[in-house]
N, C-alpha and C. Protein backbone atom coordinates (compact mmCIF):
# COMPACT_ATOMS: atom_id res chain seq x y z
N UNK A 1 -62.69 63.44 -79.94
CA UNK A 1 -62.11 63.40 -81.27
C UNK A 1 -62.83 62.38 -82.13
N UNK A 2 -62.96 62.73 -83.60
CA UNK A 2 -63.73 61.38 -84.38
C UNK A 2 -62.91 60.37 -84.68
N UNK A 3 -63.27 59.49 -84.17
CA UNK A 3 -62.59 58.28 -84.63
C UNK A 3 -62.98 57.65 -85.79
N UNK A 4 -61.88 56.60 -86.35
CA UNK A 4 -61.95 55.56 -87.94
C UNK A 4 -61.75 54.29 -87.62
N UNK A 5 -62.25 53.78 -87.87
CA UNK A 5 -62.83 52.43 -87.91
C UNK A 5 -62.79 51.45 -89.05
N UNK A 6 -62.05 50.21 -89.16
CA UNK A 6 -62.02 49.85 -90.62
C UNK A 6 -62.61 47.88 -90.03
N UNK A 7 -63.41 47.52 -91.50
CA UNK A 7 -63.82 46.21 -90.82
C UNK A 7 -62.94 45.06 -90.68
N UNK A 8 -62.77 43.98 -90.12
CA UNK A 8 -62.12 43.00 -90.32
C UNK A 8 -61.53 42.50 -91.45
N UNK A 9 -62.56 42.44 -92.41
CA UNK A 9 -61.70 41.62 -93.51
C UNK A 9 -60.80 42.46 -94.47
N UNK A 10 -60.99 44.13 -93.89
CA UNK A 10 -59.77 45.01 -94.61
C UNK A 10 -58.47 44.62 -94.10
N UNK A 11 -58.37 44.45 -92.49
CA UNK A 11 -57.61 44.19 -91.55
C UNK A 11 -56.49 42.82 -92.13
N UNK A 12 -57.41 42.02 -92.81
CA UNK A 12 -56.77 40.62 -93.21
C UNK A 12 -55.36 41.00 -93.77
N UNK A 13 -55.85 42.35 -95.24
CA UNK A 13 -54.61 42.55 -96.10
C UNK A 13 -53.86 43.73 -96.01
N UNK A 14 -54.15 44.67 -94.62
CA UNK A 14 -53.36 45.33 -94.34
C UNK A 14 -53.38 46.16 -92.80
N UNK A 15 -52.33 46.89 -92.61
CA UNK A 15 -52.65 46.75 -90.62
C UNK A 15 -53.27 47.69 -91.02
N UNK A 16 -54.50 47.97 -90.24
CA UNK A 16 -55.57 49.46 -90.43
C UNK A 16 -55.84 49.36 -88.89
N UNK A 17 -55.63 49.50 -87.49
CA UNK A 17 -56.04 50.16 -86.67
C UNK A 17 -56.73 51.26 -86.58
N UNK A 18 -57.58 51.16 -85.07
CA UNK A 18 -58.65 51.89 -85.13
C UNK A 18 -57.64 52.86 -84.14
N UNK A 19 -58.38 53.98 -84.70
CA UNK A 19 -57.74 55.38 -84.16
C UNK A 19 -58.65 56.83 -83.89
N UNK A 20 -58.07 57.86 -83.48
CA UNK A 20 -58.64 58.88 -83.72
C UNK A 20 -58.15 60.27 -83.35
N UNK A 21 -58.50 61.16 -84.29
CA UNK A 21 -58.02 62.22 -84.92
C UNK A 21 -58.32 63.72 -84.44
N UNK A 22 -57.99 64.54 -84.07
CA UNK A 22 -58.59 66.08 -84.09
C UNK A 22 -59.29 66.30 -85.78
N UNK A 23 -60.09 66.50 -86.15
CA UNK A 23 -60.46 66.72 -87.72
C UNK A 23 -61.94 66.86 -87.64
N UNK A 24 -61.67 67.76 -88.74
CA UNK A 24 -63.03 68.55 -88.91
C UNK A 24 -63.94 67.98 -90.34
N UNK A 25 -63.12 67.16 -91.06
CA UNK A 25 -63.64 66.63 -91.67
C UNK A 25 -63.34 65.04 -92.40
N UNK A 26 -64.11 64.51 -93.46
CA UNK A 26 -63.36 62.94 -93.46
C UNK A 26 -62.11 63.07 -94.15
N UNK A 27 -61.91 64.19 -95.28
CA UNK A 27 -60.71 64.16 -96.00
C UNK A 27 -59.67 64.52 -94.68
N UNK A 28 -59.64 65.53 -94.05
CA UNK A 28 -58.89 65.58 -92.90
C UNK A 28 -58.41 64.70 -92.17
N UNK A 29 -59.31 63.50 -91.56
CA UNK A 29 -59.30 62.61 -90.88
C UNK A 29 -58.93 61.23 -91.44
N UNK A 30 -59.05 61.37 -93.05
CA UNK A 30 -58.49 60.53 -93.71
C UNK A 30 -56.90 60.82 -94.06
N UNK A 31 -56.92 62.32 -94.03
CA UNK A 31 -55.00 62.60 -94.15
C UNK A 31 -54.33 62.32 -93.20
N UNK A 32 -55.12 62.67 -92.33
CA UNK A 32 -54.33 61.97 -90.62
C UNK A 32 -53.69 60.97 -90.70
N UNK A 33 -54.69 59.58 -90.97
CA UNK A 33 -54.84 58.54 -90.61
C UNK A 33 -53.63 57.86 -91.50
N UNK A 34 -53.57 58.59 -93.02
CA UNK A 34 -52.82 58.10 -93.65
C UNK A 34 -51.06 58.29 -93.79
N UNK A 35 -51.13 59.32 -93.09
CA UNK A 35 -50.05 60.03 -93.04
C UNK A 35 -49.15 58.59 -91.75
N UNK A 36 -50.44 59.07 -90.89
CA UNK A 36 -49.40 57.57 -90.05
C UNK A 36 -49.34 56.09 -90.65
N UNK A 37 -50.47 55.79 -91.41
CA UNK A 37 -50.41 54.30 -92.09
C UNK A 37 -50.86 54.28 -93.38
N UNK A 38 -49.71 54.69 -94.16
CA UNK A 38 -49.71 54.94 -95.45
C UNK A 38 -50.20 53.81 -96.44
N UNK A 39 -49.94 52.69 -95.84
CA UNK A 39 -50.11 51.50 -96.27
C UNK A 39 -51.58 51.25 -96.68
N UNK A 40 -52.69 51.88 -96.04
CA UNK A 40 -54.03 51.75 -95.70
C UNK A 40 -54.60 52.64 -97.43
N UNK A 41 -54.09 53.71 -97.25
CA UNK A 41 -54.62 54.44 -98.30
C UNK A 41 -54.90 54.04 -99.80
N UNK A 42 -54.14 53.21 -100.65
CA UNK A 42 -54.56 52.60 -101.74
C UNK A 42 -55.99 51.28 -101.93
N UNK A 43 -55.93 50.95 -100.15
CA UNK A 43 -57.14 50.06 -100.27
C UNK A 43 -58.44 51.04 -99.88
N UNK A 44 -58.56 52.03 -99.82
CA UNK A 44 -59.21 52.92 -99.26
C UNK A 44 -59.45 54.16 -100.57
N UNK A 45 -58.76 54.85 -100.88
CA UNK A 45 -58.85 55.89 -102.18
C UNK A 45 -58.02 55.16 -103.21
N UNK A 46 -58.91 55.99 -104.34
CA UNK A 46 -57.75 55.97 -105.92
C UNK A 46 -57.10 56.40 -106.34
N UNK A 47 -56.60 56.84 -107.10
CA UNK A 47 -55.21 57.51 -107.63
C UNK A 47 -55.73 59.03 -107.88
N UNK A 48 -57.52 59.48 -107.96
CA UNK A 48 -57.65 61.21 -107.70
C UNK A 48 -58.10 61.37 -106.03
N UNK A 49 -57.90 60.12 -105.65
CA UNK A 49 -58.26 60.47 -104.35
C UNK A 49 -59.62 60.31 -103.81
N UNK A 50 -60.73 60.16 -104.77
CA UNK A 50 -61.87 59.47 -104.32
C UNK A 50 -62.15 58.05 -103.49
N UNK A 51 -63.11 58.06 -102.66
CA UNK A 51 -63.31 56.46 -102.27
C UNK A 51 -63.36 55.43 -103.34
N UNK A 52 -62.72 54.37 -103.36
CA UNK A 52 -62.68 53.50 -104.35
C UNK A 52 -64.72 52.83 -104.68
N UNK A 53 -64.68 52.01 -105.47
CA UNK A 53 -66.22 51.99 -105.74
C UNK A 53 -66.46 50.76 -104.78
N UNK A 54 -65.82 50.17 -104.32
CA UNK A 54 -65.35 48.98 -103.68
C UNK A 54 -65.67 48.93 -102.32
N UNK A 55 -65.35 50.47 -101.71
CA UNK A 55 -65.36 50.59 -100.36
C UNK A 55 -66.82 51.42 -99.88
N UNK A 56 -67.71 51.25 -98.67
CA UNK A 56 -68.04 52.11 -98.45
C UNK A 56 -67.94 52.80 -97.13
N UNK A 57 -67.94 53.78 -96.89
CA UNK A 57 -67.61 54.97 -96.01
C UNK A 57 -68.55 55.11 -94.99
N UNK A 58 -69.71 55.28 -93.62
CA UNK A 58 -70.05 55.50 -93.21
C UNK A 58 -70.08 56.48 -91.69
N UNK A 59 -70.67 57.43 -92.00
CA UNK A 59 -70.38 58.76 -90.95
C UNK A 59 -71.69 58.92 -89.84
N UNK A 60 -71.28 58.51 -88.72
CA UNK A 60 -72.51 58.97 -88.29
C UNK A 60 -73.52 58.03 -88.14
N UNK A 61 -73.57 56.81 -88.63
CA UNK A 61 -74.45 56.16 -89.32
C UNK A 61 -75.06 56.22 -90.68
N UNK A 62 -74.55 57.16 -91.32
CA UNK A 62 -74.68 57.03 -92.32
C UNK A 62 -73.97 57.23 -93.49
N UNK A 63 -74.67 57.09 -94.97
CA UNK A 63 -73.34 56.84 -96.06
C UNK A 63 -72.86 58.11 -96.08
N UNK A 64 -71.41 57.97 -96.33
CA UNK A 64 -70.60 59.09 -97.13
C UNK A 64 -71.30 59.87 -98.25
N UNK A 65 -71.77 61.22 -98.00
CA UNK A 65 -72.38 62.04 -98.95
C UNK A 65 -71.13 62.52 -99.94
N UNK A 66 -69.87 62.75 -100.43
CA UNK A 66 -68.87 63.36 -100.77
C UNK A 66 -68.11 62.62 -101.12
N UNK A 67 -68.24 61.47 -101.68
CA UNK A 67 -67.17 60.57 -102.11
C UNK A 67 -66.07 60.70 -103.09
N UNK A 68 -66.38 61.95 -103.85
CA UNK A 68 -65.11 62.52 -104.81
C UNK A 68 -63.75 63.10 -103.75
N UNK A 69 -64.86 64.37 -102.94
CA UNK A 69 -63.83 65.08 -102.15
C UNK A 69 -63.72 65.22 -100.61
N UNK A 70 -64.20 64.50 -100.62
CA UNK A 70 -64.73 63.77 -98.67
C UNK A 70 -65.05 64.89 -98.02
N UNK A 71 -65.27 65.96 -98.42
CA UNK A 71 -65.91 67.36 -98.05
C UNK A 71 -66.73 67.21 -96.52
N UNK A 72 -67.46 65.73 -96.21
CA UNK A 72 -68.63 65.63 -95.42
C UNK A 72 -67.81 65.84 -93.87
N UNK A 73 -68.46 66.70 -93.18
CA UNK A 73 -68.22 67.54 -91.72
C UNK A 73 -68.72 66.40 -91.38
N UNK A 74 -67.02 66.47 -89.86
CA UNK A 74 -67.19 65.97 -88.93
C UNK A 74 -67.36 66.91 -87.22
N UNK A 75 -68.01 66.34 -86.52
CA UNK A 75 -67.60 66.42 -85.08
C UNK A 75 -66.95 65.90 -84.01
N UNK A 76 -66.83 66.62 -82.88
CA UNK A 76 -65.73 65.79 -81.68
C UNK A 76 -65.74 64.44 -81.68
N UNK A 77 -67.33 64.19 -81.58
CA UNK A 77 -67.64 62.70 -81.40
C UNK A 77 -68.05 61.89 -82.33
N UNK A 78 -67.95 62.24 -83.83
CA UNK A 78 -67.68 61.48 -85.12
C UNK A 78 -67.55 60.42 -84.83
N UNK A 79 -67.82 59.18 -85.86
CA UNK A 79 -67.02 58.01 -85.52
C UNK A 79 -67.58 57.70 -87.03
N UNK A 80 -66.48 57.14 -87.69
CA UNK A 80 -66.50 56.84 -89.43
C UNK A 80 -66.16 55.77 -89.02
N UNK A 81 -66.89 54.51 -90.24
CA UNK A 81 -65.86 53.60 -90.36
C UNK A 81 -66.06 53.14 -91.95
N UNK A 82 -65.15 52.39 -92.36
CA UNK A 82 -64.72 52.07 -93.64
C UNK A 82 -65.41 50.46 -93.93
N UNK A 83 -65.71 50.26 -94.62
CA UNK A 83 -65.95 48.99 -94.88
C UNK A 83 -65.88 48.65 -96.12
N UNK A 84 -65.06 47.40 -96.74
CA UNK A 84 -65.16 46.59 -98.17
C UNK A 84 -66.12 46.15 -98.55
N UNK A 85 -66.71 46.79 -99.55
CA UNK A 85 -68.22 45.96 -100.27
C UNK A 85 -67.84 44.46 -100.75
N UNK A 86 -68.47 43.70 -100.68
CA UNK A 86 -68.05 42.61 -101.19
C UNK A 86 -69.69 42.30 -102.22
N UNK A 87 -68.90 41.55 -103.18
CA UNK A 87 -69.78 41.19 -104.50
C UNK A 87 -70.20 40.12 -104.99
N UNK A 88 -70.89 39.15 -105.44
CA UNK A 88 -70.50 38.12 -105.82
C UNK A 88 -71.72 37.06 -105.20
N UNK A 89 -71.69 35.74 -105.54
CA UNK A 89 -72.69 35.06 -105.00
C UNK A 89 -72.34 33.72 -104.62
């Protein structure tokens, strides 16, 4: 199953455990995830549901191609994880 993965310093401001899902894709695997920890989803998407500009997404090793509609296919052995961009100097 693909698993989600979120980094530490998301962890600070809200519980995001690592988990994993039957799903065929990230929006899928992101409804999963949220459905059990609802809490997670506003630091994660925006109010149409895109990845925030804040966060980035990585599948596979690599970036999230689909960041409006998380469209990007997953497999059994997926493994996404989420990470907070951080800014600043």
């Amino acid at each position: 199953m693909p698993s989600l993965s979120f980094t530490s310093n998301l962890t600070r401001h809200v519980d995001c455990p690592d988990a994993e899902f039957d799903a065929s894709s990230v929006a899928q695997l992101f409804d999963l995830y949220f459905t059990r920890w609802p809490g997670v989803r506003n630091y994660v998407l925006d109010d149409q549901g895109a990845v925030r500009n804040h966060v980035i997404v990585v599948v596979d090793g690599h970036g999230l191609n689909d960041r409006r509609h998380l469209r990007d296919s997953l497999s059994s052995d997926s493994e996404v994880f989420v990470f907070q961009a951080l800014s600043g100097g």
